[in-house]
PDB file of N, CA and C in Angstrom:
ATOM      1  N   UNK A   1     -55.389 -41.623  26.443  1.00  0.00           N
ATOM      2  CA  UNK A   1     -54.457 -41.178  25.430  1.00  0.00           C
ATOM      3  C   UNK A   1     -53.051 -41.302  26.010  1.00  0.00           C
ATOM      4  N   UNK A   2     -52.182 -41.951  25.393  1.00  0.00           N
ATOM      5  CA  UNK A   2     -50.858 -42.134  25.289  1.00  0.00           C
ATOM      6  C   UNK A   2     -49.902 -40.921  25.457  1.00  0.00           C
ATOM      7  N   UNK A   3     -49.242 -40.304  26.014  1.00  0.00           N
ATOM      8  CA  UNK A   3     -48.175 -39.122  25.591  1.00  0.00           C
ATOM      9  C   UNK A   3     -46.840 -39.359  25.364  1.00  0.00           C
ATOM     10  N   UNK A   4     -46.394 -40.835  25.888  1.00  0.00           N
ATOM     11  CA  UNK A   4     -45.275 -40.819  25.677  1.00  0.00           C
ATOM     12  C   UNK A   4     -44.539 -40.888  24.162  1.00  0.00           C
ATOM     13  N   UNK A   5     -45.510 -41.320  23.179  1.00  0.00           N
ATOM     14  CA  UNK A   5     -44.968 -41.494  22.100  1.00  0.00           C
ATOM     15  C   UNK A   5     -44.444 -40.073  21.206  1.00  0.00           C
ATOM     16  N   UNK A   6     -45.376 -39.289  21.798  1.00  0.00           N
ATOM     17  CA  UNK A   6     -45.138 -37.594  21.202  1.00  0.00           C
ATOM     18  C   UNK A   6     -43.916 -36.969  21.757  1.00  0.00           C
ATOM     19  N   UNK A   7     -43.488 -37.319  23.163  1.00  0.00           N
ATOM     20  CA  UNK A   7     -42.730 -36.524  23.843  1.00  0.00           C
ATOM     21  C   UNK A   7     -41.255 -37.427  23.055  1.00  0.00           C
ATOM     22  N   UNK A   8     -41.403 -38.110  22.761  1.00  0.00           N
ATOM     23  CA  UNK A   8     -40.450 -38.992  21.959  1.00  0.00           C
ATOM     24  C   UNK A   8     -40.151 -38.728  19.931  1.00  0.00           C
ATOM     25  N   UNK A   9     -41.324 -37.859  20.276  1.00  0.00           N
ATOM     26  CA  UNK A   9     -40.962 -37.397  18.431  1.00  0.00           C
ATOM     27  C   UNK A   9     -40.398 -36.090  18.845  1.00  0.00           C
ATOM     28  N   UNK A  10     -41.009 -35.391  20.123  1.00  0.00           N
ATOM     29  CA  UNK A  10     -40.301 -34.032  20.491  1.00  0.00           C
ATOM     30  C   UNK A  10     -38.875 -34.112  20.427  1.00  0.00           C
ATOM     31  N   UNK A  11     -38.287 -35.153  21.314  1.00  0.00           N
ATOM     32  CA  UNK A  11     -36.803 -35.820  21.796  1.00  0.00           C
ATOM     33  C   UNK A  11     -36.281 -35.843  20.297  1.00  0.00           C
ATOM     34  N   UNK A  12     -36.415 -36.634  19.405  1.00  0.00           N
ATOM     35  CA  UNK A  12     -36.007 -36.665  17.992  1.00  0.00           C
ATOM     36  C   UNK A  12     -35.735 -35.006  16.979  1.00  0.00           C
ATOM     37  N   UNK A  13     -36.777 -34.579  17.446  1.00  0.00           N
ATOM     38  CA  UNK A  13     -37.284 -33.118  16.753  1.00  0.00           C
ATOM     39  C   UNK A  13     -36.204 -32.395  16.978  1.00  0.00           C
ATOM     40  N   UNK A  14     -36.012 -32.294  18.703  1.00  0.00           N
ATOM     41  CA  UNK A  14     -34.954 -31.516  19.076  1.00  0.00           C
ATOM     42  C   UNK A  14     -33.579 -31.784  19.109  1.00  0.00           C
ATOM     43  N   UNK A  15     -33.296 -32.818  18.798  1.00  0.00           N
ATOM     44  CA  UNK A  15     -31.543 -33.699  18.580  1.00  0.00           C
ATOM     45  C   UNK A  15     -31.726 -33.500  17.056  1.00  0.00           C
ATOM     46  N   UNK A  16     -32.343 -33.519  16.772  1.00  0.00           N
ATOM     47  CA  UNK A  16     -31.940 -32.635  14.721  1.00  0.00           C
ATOM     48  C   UNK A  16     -31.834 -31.508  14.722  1.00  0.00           C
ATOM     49  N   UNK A  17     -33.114 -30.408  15.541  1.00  0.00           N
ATOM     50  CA  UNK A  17     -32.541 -29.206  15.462  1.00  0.00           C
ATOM     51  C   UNK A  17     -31.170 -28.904  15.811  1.00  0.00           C
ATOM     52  N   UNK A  18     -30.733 -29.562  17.326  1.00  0.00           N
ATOM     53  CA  UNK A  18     -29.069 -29.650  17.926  1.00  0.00           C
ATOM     54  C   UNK A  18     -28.415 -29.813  17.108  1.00  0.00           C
ATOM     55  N   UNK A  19     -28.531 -31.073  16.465  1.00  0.00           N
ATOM     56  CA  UNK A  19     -27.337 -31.283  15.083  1.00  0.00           C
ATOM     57  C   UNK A  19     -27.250 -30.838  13.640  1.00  0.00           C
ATOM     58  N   UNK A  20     -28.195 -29.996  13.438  1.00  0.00           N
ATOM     59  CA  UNK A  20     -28.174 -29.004  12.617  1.00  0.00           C
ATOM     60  C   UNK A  20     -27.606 -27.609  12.896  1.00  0.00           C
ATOM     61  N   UNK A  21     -27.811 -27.528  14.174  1.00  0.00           N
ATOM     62  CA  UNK A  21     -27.332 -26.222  14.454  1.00  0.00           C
ATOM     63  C   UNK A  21     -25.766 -26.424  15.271  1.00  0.00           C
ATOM     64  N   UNK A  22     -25.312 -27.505  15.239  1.00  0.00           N
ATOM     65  CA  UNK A  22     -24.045 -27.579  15.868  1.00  0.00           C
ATOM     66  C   UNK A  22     -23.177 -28.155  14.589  1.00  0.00           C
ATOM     67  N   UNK A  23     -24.012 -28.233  13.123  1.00  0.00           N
ATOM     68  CA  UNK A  23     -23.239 -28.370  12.092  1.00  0.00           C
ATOM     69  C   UNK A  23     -22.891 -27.423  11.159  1.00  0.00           C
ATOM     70  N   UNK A  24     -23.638 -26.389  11.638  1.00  0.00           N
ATOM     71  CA  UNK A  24     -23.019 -24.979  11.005  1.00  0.00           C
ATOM     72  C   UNK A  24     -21.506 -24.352  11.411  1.00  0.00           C
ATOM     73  N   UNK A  25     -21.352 -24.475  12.872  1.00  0.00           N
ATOM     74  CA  UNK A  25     -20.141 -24.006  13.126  1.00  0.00           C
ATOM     75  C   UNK A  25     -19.077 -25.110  12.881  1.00  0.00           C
ATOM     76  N   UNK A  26     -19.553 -26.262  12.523  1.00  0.00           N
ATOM     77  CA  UNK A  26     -18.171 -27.149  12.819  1.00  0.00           C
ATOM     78  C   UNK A  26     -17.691 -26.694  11.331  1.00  0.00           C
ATOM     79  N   UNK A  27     -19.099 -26.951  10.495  1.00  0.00           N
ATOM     80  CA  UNK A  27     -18.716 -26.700   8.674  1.00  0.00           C
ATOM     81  C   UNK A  27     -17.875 -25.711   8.677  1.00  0.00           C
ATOM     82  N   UNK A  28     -17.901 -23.920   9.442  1.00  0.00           N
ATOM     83  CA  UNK A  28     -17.116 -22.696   9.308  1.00  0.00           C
ATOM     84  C   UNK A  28     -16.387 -23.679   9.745  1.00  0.00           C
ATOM     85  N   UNK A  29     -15.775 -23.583  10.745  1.00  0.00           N
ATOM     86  CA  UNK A  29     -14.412 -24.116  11.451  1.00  0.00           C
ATOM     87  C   UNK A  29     -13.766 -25.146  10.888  1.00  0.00           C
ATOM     88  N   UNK A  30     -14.201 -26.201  10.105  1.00  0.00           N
ATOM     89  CA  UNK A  30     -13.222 -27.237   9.115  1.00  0.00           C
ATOM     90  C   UNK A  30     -13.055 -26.442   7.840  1.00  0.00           C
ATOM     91  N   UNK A  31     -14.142 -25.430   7.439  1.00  0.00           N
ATOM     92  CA  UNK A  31     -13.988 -24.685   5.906  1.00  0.00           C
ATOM     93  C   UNK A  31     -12.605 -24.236   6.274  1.00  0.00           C
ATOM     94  N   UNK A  32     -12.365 -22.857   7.526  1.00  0.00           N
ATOM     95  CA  UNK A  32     -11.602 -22.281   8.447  1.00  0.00           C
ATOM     96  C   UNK A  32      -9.819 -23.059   7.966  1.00  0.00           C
ATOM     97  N   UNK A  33      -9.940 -24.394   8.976  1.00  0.00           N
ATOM     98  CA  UNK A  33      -8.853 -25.187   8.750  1.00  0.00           C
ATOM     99  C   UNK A  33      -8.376 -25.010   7.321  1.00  0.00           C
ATOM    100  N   UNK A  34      -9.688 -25.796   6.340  1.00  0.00           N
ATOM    101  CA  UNK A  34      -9.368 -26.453   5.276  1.00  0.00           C
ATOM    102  C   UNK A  34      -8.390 -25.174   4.143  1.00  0.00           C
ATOM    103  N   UNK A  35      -9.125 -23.447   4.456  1.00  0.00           N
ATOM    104  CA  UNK A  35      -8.525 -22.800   3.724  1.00  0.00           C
ATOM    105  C   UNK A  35      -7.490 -22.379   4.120  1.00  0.00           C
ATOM    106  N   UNK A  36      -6.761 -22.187   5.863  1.00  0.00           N
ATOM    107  CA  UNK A  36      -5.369 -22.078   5.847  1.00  0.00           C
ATOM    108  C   UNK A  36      -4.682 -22.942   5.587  1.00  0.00           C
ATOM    109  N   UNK A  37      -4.840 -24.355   5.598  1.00  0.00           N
ATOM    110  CA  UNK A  37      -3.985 -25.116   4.913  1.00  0.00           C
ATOM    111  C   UNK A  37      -3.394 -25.258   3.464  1.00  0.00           C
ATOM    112  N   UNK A  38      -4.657 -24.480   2.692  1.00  0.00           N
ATOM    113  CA  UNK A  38      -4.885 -24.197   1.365  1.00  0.00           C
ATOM    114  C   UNK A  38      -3.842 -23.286   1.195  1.00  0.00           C
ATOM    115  N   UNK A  39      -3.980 -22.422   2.068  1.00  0.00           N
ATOM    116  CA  UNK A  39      -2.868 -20.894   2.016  1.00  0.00           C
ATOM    117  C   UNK A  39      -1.772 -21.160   2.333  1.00  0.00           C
ATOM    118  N   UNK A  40      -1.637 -21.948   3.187  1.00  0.00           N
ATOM    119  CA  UNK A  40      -0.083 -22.151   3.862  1.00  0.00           C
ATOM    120  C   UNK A  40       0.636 -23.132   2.850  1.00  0.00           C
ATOM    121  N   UNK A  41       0.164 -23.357   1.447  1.00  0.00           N
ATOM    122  CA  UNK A  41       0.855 -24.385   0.576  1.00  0.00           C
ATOM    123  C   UNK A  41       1.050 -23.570  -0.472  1.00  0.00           C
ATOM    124  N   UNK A  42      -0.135 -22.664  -0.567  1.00  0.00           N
ATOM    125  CA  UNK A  42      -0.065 -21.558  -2.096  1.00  0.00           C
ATOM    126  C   UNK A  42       0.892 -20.052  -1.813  1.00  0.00           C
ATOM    127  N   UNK A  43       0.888 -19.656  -0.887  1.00  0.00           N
ATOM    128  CA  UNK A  43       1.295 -18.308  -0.418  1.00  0.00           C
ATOM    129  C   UNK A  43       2.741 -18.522  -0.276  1.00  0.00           C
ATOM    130  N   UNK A  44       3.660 -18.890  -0.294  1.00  0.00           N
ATOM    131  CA  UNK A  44       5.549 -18.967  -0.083  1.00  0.00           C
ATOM    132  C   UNK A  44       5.381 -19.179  -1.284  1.00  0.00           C
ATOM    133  N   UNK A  45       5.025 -19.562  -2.790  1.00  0.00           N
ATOM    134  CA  UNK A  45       5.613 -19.155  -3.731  1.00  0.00           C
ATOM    135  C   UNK A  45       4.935 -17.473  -4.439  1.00  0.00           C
ATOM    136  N   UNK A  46       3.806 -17.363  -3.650  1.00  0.00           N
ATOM    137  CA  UNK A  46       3.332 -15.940  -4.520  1.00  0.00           C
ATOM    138  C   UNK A  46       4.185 -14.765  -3.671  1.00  0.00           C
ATOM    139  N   UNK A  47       4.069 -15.149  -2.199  1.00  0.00           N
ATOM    140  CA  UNK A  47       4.990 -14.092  -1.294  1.00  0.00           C
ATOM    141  C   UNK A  47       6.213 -13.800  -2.445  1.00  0.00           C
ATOM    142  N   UNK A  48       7.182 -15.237  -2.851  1.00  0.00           N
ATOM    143  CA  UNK A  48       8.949 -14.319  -4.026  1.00  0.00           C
ATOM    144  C   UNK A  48       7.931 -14.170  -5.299  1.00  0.00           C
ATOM    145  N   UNK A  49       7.260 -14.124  -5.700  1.00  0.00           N
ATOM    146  CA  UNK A  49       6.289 -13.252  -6.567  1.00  0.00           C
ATOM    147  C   UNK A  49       6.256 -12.109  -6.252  1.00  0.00           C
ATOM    148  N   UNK A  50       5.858 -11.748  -5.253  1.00  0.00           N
ATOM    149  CA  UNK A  50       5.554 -10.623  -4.871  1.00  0.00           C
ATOM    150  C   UNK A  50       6.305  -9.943  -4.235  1.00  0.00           C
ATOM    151  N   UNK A  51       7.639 -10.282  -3.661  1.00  0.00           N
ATOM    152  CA  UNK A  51       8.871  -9.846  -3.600  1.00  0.00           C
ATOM    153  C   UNK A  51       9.312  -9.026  -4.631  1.00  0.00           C
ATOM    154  N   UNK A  52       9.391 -10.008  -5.925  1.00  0.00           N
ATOM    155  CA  UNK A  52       9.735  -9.558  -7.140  1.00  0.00           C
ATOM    156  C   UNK A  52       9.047  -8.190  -8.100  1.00  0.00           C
ATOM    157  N   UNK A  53       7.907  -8.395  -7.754  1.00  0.00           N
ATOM    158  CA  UNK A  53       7.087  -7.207  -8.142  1.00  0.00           C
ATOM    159  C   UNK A  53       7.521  -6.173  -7.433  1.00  0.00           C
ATOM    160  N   UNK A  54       7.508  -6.003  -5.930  1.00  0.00           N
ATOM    161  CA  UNK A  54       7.642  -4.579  -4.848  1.00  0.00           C
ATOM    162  C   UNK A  54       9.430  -4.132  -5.645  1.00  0.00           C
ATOM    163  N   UNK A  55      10.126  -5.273  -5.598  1.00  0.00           N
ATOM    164  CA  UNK A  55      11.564  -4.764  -5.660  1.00  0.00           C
ATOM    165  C   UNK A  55      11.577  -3.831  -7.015  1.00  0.00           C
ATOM    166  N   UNK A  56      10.758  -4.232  -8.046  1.00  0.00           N
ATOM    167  CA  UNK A  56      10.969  -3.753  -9.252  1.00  0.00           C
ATOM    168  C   UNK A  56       9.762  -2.063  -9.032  1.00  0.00           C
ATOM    169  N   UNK A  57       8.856  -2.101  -8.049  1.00  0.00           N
ATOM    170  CA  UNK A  57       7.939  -0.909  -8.495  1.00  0.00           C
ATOM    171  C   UNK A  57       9.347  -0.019  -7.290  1.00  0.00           C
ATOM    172  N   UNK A  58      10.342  -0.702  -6.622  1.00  0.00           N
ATOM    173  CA  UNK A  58      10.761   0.339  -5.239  1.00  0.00           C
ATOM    174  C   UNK A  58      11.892   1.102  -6.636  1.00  0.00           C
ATOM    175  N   UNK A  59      12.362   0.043  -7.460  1.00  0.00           N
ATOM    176  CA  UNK A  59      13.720   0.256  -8.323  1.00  0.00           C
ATOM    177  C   UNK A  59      12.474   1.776  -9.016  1.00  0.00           C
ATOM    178  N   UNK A  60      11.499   1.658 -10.182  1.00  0.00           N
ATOM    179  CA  UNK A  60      11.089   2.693 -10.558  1.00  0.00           C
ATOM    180  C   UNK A  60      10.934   3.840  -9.768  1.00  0.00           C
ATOM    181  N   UNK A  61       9.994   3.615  -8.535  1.00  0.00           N
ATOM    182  CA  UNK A  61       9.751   4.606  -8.029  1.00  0.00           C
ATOM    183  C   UNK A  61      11.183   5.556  -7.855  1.00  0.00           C
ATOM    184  N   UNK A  62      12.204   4.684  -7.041  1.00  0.00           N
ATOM    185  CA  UNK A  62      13.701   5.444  -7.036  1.00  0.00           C
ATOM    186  C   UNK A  62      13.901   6.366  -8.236  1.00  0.00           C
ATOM    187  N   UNK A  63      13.838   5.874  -9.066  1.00  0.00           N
ATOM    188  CA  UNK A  63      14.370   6.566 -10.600  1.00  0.00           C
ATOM    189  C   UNK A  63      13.335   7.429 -11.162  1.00  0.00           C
ATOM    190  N   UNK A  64      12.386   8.017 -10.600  1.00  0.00           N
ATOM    191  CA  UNK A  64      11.422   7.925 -10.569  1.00  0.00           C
ATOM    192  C   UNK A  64      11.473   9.813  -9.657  1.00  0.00           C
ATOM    193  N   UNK A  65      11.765   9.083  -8.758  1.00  0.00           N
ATOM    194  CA  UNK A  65      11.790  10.292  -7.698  1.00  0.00           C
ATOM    195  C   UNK A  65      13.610  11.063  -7.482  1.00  0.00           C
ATOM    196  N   UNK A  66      14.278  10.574  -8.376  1.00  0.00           N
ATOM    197  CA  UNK A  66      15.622  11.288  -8.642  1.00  0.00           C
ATOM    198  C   UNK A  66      15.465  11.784  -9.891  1.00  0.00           C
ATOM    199  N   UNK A  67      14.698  11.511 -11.159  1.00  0.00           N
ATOM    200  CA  UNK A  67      14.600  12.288 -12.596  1.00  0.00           C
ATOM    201  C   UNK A  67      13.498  13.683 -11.743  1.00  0.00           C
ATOM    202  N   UNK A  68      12.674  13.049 -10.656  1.00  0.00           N
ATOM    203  CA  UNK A  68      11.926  14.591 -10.117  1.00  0.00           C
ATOM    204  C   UNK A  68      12.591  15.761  -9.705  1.00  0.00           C
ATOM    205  N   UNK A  69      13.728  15.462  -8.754  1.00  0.00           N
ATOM    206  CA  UNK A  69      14.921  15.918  -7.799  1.00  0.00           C
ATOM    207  C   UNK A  69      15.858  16.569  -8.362  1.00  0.00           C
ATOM    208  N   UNK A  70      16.305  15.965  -9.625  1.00  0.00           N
ATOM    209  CA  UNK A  70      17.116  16.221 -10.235  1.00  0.00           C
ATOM    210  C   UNK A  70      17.156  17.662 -10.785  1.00  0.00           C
ATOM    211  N   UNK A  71      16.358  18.542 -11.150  1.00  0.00           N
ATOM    212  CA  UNK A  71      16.553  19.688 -11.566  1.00  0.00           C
ATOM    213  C   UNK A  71      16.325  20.878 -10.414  1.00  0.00           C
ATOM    214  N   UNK A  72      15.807  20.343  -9.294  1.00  0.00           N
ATOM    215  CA  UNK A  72      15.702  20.790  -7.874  1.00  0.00           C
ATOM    216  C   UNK A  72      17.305  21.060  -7.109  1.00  0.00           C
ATOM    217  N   UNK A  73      17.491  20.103  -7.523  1.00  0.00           N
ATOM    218  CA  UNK A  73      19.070  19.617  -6.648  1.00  0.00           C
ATOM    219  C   UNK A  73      20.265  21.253  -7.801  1.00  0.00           C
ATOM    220  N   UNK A  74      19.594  20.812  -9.161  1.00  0.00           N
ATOM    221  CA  UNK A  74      20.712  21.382  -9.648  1.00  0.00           C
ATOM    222  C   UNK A  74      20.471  22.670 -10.127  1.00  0.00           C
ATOM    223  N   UNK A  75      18.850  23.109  -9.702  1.00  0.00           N
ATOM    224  CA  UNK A  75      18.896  24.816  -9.684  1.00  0.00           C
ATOM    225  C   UNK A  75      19.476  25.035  -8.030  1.00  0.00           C
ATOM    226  N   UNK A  76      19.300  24.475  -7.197  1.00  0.00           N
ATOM    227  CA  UNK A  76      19.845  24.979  -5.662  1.00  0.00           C
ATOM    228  C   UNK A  76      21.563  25.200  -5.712  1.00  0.00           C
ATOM    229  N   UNK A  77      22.174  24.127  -6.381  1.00  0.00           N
ATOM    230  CA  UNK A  77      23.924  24.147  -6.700  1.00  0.00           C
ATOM    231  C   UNK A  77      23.620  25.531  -7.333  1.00  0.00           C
ATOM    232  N   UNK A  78      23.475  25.948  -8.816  1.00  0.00           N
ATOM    233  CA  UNK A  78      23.389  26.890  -9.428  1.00  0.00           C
ATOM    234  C   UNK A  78      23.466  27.996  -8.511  1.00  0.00           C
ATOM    235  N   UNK A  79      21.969  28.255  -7.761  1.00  0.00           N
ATOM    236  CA  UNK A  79      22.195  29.400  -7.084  1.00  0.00           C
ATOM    237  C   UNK A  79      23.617  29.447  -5.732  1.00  0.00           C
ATOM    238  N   UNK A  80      23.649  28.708  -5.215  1.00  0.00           N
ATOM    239  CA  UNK A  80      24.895  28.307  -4.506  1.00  0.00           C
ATOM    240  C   UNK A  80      26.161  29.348  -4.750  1.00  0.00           C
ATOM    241  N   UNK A  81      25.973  28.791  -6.159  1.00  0.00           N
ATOM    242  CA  UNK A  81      27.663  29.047  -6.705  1.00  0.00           C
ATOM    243  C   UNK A  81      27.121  30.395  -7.010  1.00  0.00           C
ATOM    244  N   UNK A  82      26.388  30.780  -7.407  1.00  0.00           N
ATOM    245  CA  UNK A  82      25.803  32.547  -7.931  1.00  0.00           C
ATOM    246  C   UNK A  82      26.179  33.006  -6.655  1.00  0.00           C
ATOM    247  N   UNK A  83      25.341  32.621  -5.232  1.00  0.00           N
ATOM    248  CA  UNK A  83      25.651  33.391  -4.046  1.00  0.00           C
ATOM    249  C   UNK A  83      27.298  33.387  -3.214  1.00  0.00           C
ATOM    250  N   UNK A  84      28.475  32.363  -4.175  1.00  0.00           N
ATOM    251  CA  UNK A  84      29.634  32.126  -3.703  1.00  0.00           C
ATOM    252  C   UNK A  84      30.087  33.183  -4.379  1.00  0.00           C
ATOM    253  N   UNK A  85      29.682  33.641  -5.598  1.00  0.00           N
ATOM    254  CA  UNK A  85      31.118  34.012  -6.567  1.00  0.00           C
ATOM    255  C   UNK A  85      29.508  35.735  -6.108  1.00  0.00           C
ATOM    256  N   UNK A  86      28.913  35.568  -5.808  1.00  0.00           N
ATOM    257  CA  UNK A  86      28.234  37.545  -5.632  1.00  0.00           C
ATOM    258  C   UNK A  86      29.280  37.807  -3.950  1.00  0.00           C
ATOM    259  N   UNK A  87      29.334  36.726  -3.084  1.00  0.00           N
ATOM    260  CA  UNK A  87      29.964  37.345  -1.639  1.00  0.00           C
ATOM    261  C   UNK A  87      31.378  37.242  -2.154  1.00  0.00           C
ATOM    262  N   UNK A  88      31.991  36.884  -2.918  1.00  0.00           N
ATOM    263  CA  UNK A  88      33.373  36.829  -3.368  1.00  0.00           C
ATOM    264  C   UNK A  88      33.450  38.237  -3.748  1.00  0.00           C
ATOM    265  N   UNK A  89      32.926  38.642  -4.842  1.00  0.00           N
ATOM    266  CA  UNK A  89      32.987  39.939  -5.191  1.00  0.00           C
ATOM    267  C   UNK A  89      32.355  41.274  -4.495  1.00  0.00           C
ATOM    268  N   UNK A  90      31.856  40.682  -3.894  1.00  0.00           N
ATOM    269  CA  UNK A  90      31.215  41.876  -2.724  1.00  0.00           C
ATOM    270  C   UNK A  90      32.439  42.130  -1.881  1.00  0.00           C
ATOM    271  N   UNK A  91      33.013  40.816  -1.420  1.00  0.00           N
ATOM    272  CA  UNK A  91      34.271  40.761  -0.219  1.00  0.00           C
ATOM    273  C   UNK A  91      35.653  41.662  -1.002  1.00  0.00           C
ATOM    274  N   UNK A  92      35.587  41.905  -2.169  1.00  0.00           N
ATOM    275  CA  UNK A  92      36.747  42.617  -2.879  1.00  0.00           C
ATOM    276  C   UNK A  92      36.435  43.927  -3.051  1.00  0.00           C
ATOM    277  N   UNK A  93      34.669  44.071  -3.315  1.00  0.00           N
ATOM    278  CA  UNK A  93      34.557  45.542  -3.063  1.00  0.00           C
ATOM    279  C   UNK A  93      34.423  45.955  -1.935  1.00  0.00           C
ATOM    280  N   UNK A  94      34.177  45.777  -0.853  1.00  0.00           N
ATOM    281  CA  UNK A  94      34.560  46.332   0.525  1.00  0.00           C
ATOM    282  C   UNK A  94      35.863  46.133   0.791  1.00  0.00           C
ATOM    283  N   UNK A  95      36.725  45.525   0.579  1.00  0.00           N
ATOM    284  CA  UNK A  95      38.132  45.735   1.118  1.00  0.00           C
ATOM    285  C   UNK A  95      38.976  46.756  -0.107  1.00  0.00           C
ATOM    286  N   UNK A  96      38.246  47.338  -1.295  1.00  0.00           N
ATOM    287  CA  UNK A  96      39.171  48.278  -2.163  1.00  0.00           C
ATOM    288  C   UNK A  96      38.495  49.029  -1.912  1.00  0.00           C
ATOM    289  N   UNK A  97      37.418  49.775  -0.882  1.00  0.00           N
ATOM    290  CA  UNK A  97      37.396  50.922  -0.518  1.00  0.00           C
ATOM    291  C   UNK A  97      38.049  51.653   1.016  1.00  0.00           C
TER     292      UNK A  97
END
């Protein structure tokens, strides 16, 4: 009986398994390439897209968080001036006694 012819379908057997299994990573790694290149052509016009969007949610939020403030800011003045004009008149009744 012959063996060399088997050890020669083995040799074949195993250079397909090799190149099957050394064609999985090349496929990730050119997919890899193929989609940052994809990105690096699509993304600089969505980035001033998306410039445009942040600038407009930063403009609301601002206006946003000063209509909140706003009656904060102007009960604290209020009391302010209550506690200016109560030590004003306190300061006149201790000096007319």
């Amino acid at each position: 009986m012959n063996i060399a012819p088997l050890s020669h379908v083995a040799t074949i057997l195993l250079a397909c398994e090799s190149f099957i299994l050394l064609l999985i990573p090349a496929v990730i790694i050119g997919g890899s390439a193929y989609g940052v290149r994809w990105l690096r052509r699509k993304l600089p016009p969505l980035f001033v897209q998306a410039r445009k969007v942040l600038a407009l949610f930063k403009l609301y939020v601002e206006r946003g968080g000063a209509a909140a403030v706003a009656p904060i800011i102007a009960a604290d003045a209020a009391a302010a001036q209550l506690r200016a004009w109560w030590d004003y008149v306190a300061g006149l009744v201790r000096e007319g006694k």
